[in-house]
Protein backbone atom coordinates (compact mmCIF):
# COMPACT_ATOMS: atom_id res chain seq x y z
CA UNK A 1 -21.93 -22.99 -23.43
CA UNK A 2 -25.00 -23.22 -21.29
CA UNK A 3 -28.05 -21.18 -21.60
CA UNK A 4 -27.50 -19.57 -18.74
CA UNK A 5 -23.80 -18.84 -19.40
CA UNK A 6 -24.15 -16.76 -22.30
CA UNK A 7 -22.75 -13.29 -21.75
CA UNK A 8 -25.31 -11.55 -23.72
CA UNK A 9 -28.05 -13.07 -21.39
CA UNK A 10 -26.72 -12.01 -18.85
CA UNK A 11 -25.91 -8.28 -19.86
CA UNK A 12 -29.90 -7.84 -20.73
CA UNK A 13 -30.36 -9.52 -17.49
CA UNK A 14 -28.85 -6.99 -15.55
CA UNK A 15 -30.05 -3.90 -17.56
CA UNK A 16 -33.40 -5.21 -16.49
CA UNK A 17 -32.90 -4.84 -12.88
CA UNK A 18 -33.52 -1.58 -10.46
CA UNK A 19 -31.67 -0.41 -8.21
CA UNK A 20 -32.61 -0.99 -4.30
CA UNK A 21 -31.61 0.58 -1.30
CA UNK A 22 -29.32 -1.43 0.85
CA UNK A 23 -30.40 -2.12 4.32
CA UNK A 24 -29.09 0.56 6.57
CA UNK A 25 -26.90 -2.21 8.56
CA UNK A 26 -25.52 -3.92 5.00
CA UNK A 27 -24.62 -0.28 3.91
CA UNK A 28 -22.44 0.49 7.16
CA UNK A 29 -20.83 -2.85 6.91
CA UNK A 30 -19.30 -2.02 3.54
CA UNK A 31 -18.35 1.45 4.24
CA UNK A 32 -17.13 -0.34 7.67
CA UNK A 33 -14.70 -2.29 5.12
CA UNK A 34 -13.95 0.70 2.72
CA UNK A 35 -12.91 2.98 4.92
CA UNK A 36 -12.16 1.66 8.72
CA UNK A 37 -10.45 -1.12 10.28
CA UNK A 38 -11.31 -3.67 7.49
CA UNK A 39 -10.22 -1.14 4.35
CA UNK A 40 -6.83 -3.06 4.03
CA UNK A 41 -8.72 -6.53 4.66
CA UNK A 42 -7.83 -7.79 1.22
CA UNK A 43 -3.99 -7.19 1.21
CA UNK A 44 -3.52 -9.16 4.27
CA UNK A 45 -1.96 -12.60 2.71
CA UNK A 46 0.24 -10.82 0.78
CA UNK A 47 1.47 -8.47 3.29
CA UNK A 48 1.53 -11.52 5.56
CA UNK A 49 3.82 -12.74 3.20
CA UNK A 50 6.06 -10.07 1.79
CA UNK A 51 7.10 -8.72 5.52
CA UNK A 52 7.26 -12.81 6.50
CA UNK A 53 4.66 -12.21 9.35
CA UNK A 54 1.42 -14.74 10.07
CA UNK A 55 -1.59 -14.08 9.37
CA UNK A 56 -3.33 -13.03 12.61
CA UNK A 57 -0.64 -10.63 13.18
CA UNK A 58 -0.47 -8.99 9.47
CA UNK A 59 -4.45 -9.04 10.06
CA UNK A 60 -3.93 -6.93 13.25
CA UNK A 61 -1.20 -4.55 11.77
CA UNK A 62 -3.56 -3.58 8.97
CA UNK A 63 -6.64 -2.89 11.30
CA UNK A 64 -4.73 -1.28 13.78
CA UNK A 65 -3.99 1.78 10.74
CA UNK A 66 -6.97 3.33 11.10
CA UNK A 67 -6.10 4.37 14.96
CA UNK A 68 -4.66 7.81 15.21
CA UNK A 69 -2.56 7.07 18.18
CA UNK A 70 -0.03 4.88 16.78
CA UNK A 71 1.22 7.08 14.32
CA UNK A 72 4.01 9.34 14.70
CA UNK A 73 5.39 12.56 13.13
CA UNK A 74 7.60 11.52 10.36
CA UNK A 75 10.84 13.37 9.60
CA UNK A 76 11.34 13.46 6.08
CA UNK A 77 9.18 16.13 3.77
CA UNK A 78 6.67 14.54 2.40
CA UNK A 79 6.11 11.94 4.21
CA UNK A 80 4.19 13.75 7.93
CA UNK A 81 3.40 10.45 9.74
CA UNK A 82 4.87 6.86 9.85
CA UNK A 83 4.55 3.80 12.35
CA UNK A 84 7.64 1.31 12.99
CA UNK A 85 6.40 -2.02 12.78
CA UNK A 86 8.41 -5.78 13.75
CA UNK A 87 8.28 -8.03 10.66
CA UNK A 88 9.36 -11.51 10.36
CA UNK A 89 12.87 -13.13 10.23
CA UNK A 90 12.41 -13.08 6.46
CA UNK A 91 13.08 -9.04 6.80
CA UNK A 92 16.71 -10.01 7.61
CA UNK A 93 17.02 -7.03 9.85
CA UNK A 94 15.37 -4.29 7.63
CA UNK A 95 13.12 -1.70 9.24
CA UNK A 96 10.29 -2.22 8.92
CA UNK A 97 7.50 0.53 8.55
CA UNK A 98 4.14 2.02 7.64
CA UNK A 99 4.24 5.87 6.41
CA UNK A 100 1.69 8.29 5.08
CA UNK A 101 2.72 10.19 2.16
CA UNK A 102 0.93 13.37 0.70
CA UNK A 103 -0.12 13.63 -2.42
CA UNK A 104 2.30 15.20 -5.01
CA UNK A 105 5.67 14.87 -2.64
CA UNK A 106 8.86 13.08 -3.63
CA UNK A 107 11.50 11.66 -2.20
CA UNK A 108 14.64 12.39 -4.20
CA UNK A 109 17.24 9.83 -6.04
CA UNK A 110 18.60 7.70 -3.21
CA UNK A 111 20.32 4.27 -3.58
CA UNK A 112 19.85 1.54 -1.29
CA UNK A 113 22.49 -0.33 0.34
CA UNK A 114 20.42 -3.50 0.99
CA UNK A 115 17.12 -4.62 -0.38
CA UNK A 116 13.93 -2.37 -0.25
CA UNK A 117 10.50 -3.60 -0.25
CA UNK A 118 7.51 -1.16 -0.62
CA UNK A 119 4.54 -2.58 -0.55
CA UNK A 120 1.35 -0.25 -1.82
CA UNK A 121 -2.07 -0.13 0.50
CA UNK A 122 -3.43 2.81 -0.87
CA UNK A 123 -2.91 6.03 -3.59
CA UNK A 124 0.16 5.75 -6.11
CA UNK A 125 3.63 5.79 -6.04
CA UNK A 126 5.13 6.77 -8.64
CA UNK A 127 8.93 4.73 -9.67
CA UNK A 128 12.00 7.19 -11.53
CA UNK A 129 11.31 4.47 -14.05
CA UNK A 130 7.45 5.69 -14.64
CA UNK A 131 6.33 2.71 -13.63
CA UNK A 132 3.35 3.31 -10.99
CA UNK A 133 2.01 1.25 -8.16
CA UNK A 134 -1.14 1.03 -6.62
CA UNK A 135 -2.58 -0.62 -3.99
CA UNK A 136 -2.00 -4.11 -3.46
CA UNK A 137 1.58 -4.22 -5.50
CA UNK A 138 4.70 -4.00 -4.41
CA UNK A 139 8.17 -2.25 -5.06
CA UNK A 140 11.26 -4.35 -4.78
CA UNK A 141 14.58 -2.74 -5.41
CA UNK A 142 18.01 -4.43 -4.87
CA UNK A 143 21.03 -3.39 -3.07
CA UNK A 144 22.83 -0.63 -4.92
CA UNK A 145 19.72 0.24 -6.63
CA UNK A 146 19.45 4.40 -7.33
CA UNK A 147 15.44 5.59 -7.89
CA UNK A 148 13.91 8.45 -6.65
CA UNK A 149 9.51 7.96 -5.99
CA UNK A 150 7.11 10.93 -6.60
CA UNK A 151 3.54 10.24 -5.07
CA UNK A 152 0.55 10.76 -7.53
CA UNK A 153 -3.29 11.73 -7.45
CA UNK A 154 -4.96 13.66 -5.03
CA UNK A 155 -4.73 11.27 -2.10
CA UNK A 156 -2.35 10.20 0.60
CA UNK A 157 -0.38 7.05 -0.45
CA UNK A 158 0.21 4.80 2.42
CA UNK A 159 2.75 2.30 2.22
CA UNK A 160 4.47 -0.44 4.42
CA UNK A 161 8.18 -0.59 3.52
CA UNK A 162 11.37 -2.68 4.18
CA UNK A 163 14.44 -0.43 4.11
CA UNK A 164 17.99 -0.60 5.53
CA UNK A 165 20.76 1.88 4.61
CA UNK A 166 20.02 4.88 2.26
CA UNK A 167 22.62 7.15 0.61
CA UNK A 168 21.44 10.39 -0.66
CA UNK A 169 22.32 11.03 -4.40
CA UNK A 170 22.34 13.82 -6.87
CA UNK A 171 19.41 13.59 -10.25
CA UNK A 172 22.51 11.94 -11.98
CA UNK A 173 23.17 9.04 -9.71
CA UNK A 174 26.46 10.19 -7.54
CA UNK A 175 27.22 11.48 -4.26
């Protein structure tokens, strides 16, 4: 290991330093990309990829979230705003969509008649099976899959999704 490799080096290195103030202009470029029309900037390739879209246009879906006007009332509880979205052939038909859901909601045991593909861009979803997701990772299930998702935290999760046909079901699995 070289000199200036060594992990211990570096750590007093970086105790030694002070903190600056950033440059007005550096500081509204990151908050730019925390919280406006670059905050989904790093999920692009893989949302590219998951709703089988290119690039540019996956780029331009993600920006375009943090405009008001293209969302819409949603209908189920829970869930108060979505926007439809066109993915790629790879979606085989599935709707696809972008919905904001609050903090703390659920959407009860349903099982899918085709694939579903939920893909995290921010807060946590919660699986039936404990597992959670956060931003950046995705939720496959498979056609006659049952699970019910609770949303956790204190923030909104949004989510793009794949989804065809949904049944309802009881907490035990059945109609």
């Amino acid at each position: 290991m070289k000199r200036d490799e060594d992990p211990e080096i570096l750590a007093q290195l970086v105790l030694g330093l002070h903190p600056i103030q950033p440059a007005t202009s550096a500081r509204q470029r990151l908050l730019d990309v925390a919280q406006g029309v670059q905050r989904f900037a790093p999920f692009t390739r893989d949302f590219a990829t998951f709703f089988d879209l290119e690039v540019p246009i996956a780029r331009a879906l993600l920006e375009g979230l943090h405009n008001e006007d293209g969302w819409r009332p949603g209908k189920a509880p829970g869930a108060p705003k979505f926007r439809s979205f066109t993915a790629g052939p790879g979606a085989d038909g599935l709707h696809a969509s972008f919905a904001r859901l609050l903090p703390g909601s659920r959407i009860p045991p349903h099982r899918h008649l085709t694939r579903e593909l939920v893909f995290v861009l921010n807060g946590a979803m919660i699986d039936s099976d404990g597992r959670t997701y956060g931003p950046g990772e995705a939720l496959s299930k498979e056609p006659q899959s049952v699970h019910s998702v609770s949303i956790g935290g204190d923030r909104e999760c949004w989510v793009a999704s794949l989804v065809g046909e949904v049944d309802l079901v009881g907490e035990d699995g059945a109609h």
